[in-house]
N, C-alpha and C. Protein backbone atom coordinates (compact mmCIF):
# COMPACT_ATOMS: atom_id res chain seq x y z
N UNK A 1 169.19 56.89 254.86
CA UNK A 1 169.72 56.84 256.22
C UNK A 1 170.27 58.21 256.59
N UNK A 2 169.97 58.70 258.24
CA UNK A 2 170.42 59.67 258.63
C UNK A 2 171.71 59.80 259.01
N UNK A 3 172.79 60.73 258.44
CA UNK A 3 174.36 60.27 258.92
C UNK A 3 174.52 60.28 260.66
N UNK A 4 175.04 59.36 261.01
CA UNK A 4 175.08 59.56 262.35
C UNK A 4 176.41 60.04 262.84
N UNK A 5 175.85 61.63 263.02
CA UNK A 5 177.18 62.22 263.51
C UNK A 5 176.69 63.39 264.41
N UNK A 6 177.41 64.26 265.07
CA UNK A 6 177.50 65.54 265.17
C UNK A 6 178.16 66.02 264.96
N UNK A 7 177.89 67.32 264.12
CA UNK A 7 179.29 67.78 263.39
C UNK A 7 179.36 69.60 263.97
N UNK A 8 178.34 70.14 264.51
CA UNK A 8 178.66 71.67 264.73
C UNK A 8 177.52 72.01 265.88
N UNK A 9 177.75 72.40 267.10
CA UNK A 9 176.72 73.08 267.98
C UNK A 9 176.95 74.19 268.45
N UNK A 10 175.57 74.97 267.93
CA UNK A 10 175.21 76.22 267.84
C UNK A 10 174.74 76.83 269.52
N UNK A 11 175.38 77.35 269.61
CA UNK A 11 175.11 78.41 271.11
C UNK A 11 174.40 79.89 270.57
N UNK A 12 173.02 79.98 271.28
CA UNK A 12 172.70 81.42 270.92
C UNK A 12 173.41 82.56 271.52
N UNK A 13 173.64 83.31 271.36
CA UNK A 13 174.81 84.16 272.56
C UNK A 13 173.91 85.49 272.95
N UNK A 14 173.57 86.05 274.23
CA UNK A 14 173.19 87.16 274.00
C UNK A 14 174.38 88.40 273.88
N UNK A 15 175.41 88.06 274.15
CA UNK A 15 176.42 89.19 273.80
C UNK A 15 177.55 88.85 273.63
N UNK A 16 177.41 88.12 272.25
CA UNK A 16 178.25 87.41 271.07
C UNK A 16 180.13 88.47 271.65
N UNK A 17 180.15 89.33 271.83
CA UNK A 17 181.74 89.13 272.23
C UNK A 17 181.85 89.18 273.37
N UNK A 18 180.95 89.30 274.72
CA UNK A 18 181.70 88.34 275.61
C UNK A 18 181.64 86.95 275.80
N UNK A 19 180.77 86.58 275.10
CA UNK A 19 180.93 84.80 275.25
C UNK A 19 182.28 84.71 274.59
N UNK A 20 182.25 84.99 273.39
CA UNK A 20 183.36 84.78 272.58
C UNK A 20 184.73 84.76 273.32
N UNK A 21 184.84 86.10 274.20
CA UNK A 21 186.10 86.49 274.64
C UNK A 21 186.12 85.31 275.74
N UNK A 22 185.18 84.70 276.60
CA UNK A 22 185.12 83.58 277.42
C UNK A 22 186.21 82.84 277.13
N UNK A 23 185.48 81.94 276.06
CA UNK A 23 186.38 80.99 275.13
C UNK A 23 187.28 81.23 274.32
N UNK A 24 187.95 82.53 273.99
CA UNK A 24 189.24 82.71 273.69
C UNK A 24 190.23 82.67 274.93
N UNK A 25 189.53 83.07 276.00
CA UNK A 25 190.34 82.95 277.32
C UNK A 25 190.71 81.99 277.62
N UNK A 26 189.66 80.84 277.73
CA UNK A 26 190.04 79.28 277.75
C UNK A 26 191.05 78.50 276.87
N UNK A 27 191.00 79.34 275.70
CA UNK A 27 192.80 78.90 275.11
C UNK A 27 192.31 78.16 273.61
N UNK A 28 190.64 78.27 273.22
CA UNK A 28 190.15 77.58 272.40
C UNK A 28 190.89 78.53 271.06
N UNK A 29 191.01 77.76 269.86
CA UNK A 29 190.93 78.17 268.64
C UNK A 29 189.92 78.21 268.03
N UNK A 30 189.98 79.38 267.05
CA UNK A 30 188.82 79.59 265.83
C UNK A 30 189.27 79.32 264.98
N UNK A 31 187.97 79.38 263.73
CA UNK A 31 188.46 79.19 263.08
C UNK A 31 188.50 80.19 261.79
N UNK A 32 188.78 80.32 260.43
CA UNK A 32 189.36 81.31 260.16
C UNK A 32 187.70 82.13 259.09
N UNK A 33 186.58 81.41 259.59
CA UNK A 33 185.36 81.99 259.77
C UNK A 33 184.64 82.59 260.49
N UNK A 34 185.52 82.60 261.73
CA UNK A 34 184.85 84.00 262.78
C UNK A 34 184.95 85.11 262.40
N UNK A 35 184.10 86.10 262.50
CA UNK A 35 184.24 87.09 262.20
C UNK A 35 183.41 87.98 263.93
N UNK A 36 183.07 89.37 263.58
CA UNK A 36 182.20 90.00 264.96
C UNK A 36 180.72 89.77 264.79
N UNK A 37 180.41 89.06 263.57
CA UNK A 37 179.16 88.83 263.99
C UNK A 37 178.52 87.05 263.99
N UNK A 38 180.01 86.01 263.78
CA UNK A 38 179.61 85.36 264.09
C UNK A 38 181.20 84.26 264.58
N UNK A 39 181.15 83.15 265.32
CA UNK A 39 182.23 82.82 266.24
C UNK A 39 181.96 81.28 266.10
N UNK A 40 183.25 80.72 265.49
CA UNK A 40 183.45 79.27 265.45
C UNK A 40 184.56 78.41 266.25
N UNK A 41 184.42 77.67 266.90
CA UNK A 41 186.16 77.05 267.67
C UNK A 41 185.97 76.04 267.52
N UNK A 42 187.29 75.33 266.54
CA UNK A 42 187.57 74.29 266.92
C UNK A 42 187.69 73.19 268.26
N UNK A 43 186.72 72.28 267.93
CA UNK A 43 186.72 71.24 269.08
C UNK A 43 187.60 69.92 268.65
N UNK A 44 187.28 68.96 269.30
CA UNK A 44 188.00 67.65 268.83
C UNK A 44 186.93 67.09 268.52
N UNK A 45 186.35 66.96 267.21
CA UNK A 45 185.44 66.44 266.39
C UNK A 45 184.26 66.93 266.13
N UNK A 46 184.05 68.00 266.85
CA UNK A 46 182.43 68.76 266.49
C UNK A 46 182.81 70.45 266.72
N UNK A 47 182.77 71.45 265.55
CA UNK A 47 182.96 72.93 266.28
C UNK A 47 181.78 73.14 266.99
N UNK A 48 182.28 74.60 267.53
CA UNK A 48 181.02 74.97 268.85
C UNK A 48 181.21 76.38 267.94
N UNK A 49 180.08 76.49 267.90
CA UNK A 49 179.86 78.41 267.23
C UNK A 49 179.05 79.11 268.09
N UNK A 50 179.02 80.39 268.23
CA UNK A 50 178.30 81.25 269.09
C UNK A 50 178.00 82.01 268.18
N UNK A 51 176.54 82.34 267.97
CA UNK A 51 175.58 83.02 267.16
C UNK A 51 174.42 83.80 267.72
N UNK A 52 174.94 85.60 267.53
CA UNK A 52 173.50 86.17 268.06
C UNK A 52 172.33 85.35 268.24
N UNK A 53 171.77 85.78 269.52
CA UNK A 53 170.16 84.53 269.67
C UNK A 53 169.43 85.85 268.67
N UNK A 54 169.12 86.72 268.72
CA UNK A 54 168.36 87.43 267.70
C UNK A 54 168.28 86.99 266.66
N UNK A 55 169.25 86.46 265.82
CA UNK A 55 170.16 86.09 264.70
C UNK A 55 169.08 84.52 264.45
N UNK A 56 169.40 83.53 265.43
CA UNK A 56 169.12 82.26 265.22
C UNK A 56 167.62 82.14 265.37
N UNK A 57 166.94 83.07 266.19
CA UNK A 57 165.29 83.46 266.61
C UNK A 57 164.95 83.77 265.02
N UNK A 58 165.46 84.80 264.23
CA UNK A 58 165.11 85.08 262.67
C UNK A 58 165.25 83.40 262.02
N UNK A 59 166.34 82.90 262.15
CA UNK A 59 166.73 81.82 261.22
C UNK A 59 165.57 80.58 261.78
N UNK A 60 165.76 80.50 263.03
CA UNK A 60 164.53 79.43 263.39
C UNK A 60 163.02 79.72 263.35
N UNK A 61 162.50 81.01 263.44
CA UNK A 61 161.25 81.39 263.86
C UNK A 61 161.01 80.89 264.90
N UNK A 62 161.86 80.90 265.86
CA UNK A 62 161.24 80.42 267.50
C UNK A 62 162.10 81.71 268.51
N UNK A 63 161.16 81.49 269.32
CA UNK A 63 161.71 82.31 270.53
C UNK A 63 162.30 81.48 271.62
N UNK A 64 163.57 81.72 271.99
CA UNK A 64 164.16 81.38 273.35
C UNK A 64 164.02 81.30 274.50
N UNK A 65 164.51 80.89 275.28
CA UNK A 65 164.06 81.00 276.92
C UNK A 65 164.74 82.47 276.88
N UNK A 66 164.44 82.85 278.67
CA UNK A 66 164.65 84.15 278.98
C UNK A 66 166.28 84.20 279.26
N UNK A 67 167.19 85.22 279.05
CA UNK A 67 168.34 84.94 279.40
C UNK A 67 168.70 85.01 280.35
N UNK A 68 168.16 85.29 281.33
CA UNK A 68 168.89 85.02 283.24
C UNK A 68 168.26 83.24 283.25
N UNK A 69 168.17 82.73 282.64
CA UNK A 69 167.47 81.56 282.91
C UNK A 69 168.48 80.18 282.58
N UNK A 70 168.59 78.47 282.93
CA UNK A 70 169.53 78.03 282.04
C UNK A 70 169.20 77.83 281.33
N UNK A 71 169.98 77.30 280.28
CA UNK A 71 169.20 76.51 278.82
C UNK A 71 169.18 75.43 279.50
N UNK A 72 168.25 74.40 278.66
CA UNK A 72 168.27 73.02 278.68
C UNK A 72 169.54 72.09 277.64
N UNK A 73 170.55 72.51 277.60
CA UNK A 73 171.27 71.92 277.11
C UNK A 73 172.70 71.68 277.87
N UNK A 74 173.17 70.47 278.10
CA UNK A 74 174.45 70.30 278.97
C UNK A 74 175.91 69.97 277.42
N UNK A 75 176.69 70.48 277.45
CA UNK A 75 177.85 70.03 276.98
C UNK A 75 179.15 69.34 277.34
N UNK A 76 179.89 68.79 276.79
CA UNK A 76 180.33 67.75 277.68
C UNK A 76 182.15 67.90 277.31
N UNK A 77 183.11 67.84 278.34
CA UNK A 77 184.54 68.06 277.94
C UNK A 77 185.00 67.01 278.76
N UNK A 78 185.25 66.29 277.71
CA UNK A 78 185.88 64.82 278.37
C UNK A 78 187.38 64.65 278.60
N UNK A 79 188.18 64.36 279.31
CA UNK A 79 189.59 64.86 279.45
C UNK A 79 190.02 63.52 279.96
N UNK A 80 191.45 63.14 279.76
CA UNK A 80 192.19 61.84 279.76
C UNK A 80 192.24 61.18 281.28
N UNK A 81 192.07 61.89 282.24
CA UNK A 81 193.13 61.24 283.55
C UNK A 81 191.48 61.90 284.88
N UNK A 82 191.86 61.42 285.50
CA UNK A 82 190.90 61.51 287.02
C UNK A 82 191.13 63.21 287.06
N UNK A 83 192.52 63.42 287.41
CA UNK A 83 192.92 64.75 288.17
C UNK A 83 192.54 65.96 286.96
N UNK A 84 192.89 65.90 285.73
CA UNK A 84 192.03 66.22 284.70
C UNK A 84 191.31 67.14 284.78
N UNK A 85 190.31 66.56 285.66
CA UNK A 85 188.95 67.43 285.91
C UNK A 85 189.24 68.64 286.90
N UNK A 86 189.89 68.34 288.08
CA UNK A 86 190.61 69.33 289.04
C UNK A 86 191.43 70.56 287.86
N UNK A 87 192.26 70.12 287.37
CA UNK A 87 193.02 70.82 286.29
C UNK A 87 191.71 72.10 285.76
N UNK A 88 191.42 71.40 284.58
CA UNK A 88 190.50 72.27 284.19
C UNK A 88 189.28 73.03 284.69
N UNK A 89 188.59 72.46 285.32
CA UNK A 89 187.82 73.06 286.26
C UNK A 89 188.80 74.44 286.76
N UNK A 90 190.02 74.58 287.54
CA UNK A 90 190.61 75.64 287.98
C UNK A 90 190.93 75.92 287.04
N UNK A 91 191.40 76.48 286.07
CA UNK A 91 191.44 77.10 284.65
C UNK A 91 190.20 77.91 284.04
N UNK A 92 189.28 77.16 284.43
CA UNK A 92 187.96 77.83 283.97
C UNK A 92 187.43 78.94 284.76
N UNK A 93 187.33 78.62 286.09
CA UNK A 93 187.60 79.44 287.05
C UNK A 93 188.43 80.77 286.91
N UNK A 94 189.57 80.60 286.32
CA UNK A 94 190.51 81.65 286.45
C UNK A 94 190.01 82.35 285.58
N UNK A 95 189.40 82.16 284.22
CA UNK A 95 189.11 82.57 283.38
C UNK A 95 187.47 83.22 283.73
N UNK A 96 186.61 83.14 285.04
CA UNK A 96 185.59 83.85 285.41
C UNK A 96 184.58 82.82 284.67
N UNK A 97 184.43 81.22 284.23
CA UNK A 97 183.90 80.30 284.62
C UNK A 97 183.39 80.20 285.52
N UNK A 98 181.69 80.33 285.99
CA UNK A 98 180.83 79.94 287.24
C UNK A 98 180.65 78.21 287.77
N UNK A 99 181.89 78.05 288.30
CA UNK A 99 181.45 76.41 288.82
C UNK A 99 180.37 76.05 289.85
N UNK A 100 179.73 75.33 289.63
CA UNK A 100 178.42 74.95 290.03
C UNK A 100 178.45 73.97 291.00
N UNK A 101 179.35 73.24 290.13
CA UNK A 101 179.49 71.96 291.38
C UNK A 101 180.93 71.19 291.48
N UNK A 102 181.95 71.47 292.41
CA UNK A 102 182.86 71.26 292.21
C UNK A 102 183.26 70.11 291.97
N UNK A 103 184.66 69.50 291.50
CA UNK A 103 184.85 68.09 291.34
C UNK A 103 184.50 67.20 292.27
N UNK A 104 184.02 65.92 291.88
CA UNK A 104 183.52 64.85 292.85
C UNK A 104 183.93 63.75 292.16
N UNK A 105 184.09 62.62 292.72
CA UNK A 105 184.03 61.05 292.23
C UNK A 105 182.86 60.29 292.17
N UNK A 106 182.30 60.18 291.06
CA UNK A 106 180.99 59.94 290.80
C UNK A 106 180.74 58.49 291.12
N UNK A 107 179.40 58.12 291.32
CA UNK A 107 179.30 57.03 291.78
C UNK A 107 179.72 55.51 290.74
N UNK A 108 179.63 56.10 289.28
CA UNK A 108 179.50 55.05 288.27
C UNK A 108 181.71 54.58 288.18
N UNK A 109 182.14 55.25 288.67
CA UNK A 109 183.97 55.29 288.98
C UNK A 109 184.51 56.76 288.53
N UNK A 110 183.95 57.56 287.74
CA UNK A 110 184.58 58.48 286.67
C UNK A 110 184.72 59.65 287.94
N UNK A 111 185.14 60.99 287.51
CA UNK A 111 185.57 62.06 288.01
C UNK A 111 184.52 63.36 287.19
N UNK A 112 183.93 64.05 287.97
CA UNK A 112 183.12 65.15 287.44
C UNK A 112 182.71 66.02 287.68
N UNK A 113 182.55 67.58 287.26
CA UNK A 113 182.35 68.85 287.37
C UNK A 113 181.48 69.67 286.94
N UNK A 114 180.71 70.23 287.45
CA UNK A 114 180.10 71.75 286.07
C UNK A 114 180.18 72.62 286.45
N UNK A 115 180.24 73.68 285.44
CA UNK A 115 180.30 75.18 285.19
C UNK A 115 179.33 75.61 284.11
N UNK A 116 179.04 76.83 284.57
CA UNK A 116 178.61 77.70 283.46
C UNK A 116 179.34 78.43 283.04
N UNK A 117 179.35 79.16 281.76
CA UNK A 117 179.72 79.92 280.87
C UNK A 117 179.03 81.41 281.01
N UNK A 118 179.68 82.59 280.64
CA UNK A 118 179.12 84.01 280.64
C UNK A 118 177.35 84.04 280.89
N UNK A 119 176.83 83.35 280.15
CA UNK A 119 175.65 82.89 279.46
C UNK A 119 174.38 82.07 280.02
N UNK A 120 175.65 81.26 281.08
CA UNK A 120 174.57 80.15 281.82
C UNK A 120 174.47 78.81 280.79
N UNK A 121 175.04 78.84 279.87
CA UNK A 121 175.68 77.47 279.13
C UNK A 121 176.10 76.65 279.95
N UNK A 122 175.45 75.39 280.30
CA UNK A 122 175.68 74.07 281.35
C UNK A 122 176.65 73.44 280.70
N UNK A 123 177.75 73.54 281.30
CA UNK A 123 179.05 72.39 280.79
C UNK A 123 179.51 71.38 281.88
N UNK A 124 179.99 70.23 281.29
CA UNK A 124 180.22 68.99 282.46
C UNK A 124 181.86 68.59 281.82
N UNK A 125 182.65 68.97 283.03
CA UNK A 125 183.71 68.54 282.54
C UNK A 125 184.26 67.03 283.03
N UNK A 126 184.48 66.36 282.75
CA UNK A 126 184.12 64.76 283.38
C UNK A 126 185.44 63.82 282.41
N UNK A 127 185.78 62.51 283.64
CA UNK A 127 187.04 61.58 283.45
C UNK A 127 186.25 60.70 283.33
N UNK A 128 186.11 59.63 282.52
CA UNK A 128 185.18 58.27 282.36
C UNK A 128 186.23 57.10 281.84
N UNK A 129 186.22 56.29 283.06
CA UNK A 129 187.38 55.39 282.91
C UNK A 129 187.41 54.18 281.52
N UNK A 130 185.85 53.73 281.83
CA UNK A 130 185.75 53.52 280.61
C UNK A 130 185.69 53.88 278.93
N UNK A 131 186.27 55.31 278.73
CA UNK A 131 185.71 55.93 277.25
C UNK A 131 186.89 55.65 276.84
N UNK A 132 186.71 55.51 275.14
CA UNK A 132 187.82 55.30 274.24
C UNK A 132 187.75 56.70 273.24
N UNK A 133 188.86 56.78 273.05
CA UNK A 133 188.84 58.08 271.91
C UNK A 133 189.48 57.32 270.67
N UNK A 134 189.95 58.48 269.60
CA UNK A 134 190.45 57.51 268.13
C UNK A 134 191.37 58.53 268.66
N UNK A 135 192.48 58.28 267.08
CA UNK A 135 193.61 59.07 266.95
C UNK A 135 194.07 60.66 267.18
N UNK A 136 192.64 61.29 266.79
CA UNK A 136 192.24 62.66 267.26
C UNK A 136 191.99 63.13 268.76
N UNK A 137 191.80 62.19 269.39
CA UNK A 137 190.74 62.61 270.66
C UNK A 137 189.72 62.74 270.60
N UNK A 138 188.85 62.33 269.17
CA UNK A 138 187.39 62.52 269.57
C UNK A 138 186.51 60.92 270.25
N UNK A 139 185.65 61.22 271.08
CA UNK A 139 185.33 59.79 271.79
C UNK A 139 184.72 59.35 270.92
N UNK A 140 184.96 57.79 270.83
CA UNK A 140 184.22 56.91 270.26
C UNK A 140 183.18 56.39 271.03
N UNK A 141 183.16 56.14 272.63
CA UNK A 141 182.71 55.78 273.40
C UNK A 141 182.61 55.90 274.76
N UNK A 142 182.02 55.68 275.36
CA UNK A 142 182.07 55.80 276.84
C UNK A 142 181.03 54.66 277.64
């Protein structure tokens, strides 16, 4: 059996210290394996690392999309309360976060946002009335 988890997602970076400096701005912690050529932060249940795309192109043998382009990948920051999303969303912002689409009340009840990152990294920052977290804050559900 395959463990069913996620435990670490890899961001290719094309210029591994300003992404980095992004998310030090945002107030994230590392961890005490970052170094300048490679960048880990603690999340609430899965780290996020930023890794030269040159770097991960050698390790994968694949080539990337173009970098003015988005990725196909959305990430997700789930936060306790409706207003939440207002909160952070302006934080991200301050920090030179590209919001895309400002907060709205989604049709399913929840509260939701996106931004990009230095990079064009699709993030959704979102309130889901129904999600449960454990003792940590990591979701169990939604």
């Amino acid at each position: 059996m395959v463990p069913q988890r996620v435990s670490l997602v890899t961001m290719g970076a094309m210029n591994l210290p300003e992404l980095r400096l992004f998310y030090q701005k945002l107030g994230w912690s590392e961890t005490a394996n970052s170094s300048d050529q490679y960048s880990v932060f603690e999340t609430t249940g899965v780290l996020l690392s930023l890794y030269p795309i040159q770097e991960l192109e050698k390790d994968t043998g694949m080539i990337f999309s173009a970098s003015d382009g988005l990725k196909g990948t959305l990430l997700a920051i789930n936060v306790d309360q409706a207003e939440d999303v207002d909160d952070t969303i302006e934080k991200i912002r301050a920090v030179g976060g590209n919001v895309i689409k400002e907060p709205y009340d989604a049709t399913w009840g929840g509260r939701i946002a996106y931004f990009l990152d230095p990079e064009n990294n699709c993030w959704e920052v979102t309130w889901n009335p129904t999600a449960v977290f454990d003792e940590k804050g990591a979701m169990i559900t939604f």
